[in-house]
C-alpha atoms as a PDB file:
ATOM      1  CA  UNK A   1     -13.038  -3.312  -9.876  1.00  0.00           C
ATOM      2  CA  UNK A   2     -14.374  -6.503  -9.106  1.00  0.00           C
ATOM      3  CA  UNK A   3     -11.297  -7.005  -6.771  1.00  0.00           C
ATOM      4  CA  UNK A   4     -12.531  -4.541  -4.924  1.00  0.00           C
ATOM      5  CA  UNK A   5     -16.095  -5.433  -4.857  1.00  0.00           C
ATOM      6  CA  UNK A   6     -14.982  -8.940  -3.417  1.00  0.00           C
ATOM      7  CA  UNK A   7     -13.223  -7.275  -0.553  1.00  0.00           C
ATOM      8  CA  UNK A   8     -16.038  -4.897  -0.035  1.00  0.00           C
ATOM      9  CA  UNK A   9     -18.503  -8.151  -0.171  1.00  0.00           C
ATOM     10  CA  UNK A  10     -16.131 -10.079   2.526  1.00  0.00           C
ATOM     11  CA  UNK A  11     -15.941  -6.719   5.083  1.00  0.00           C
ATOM     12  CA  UNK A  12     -20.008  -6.670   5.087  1.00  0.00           C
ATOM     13  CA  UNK A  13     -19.941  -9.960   5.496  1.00  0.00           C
ATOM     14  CA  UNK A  14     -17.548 -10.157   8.809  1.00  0.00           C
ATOM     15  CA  UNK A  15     -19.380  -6.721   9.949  1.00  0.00           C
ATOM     16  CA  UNK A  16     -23.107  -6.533   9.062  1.00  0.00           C
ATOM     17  CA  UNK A  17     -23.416  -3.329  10.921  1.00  0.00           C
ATOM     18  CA  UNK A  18     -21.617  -1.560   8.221  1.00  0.00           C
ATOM     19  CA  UNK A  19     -23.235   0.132   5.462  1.00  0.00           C
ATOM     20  CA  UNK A  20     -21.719  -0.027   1.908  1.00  0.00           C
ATOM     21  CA  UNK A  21     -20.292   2.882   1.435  1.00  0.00           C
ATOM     22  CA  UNK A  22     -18.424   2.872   4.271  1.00  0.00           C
ATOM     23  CA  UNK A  23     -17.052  -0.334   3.748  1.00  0.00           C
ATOM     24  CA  UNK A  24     -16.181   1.131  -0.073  1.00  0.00           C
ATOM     25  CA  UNK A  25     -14.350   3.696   2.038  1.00  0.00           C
ATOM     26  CA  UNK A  26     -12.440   1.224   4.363  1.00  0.00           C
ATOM     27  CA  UNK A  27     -11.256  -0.995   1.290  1.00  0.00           C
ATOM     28  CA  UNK A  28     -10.024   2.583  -0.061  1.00  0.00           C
ATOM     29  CA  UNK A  29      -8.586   3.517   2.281  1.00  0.00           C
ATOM     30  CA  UNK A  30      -6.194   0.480   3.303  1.00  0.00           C
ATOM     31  CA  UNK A  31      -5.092  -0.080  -0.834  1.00  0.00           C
ATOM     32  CA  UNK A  32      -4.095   3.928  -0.259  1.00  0.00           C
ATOM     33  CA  UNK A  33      -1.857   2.989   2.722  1.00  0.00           C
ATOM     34  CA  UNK A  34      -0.560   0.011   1.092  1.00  0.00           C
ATOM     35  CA  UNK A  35       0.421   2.222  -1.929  1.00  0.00           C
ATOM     36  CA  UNK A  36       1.706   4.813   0.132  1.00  0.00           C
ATOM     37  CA  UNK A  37       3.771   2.009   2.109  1.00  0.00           C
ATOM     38  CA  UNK A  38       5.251   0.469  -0.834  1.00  0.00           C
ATOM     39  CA  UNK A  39       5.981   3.255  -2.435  1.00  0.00           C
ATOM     40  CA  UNK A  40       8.119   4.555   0.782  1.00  0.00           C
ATOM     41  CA  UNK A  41      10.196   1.094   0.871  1.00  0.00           C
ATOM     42  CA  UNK A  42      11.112   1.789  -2.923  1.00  0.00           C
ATOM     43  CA  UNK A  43      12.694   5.068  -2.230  1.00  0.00           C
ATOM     44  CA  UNK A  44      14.365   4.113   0.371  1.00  0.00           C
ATOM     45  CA  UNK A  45      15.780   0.805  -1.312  1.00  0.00           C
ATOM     46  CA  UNK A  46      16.573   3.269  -4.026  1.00  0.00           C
ATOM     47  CA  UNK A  47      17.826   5.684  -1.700  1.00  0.00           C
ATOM     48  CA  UNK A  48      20.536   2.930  -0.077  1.00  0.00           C
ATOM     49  CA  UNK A  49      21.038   1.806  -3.372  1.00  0.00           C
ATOM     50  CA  UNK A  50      22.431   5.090  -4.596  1.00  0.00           C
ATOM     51  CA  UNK A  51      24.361   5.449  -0.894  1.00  0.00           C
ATOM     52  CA  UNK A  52      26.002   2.145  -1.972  1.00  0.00           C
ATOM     53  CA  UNK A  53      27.284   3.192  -5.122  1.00  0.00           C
ATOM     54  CA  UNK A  54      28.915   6.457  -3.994  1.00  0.00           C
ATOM     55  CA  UNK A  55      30.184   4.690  -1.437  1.00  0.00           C
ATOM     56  CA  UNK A  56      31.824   2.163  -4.218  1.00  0.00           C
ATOM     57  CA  UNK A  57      32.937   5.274  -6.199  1.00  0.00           C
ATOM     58  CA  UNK A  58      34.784   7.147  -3.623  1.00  0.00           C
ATOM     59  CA  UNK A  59      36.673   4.158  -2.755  1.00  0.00           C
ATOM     60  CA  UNK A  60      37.765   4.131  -6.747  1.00  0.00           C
END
């Protein structure tokens, strides 16, 4: 949590026009879209990886 609290402390520091909670919400929002992104680059690494290994078994 305090992770967060540091990056919430930074944003109302670089924009003092914003109001806590909102900057709560911005911080929220961008660790969602991180998650989201990494999560979409595992599948599809696991995705090619299984490609790869049919591949390797229909060649057997």
């Amino acid at each position: 949590m305090a992770n967060i609290d540091g990056r919430v402390e930074e944003l109302l520091a670089k924009h003092p026009s914003l109001t806590k909670i909102e900057a709560i919400r911005i911080v929220t929002q961008k660790n969602e879209r991180k998650q989201r992104k990494r999560a979409e680059k595992t599948d599809r690494s696991k995705a090619k990886k299984l490609k790869h290994e049919a591949n390797l078994l229909k060649r057997s």
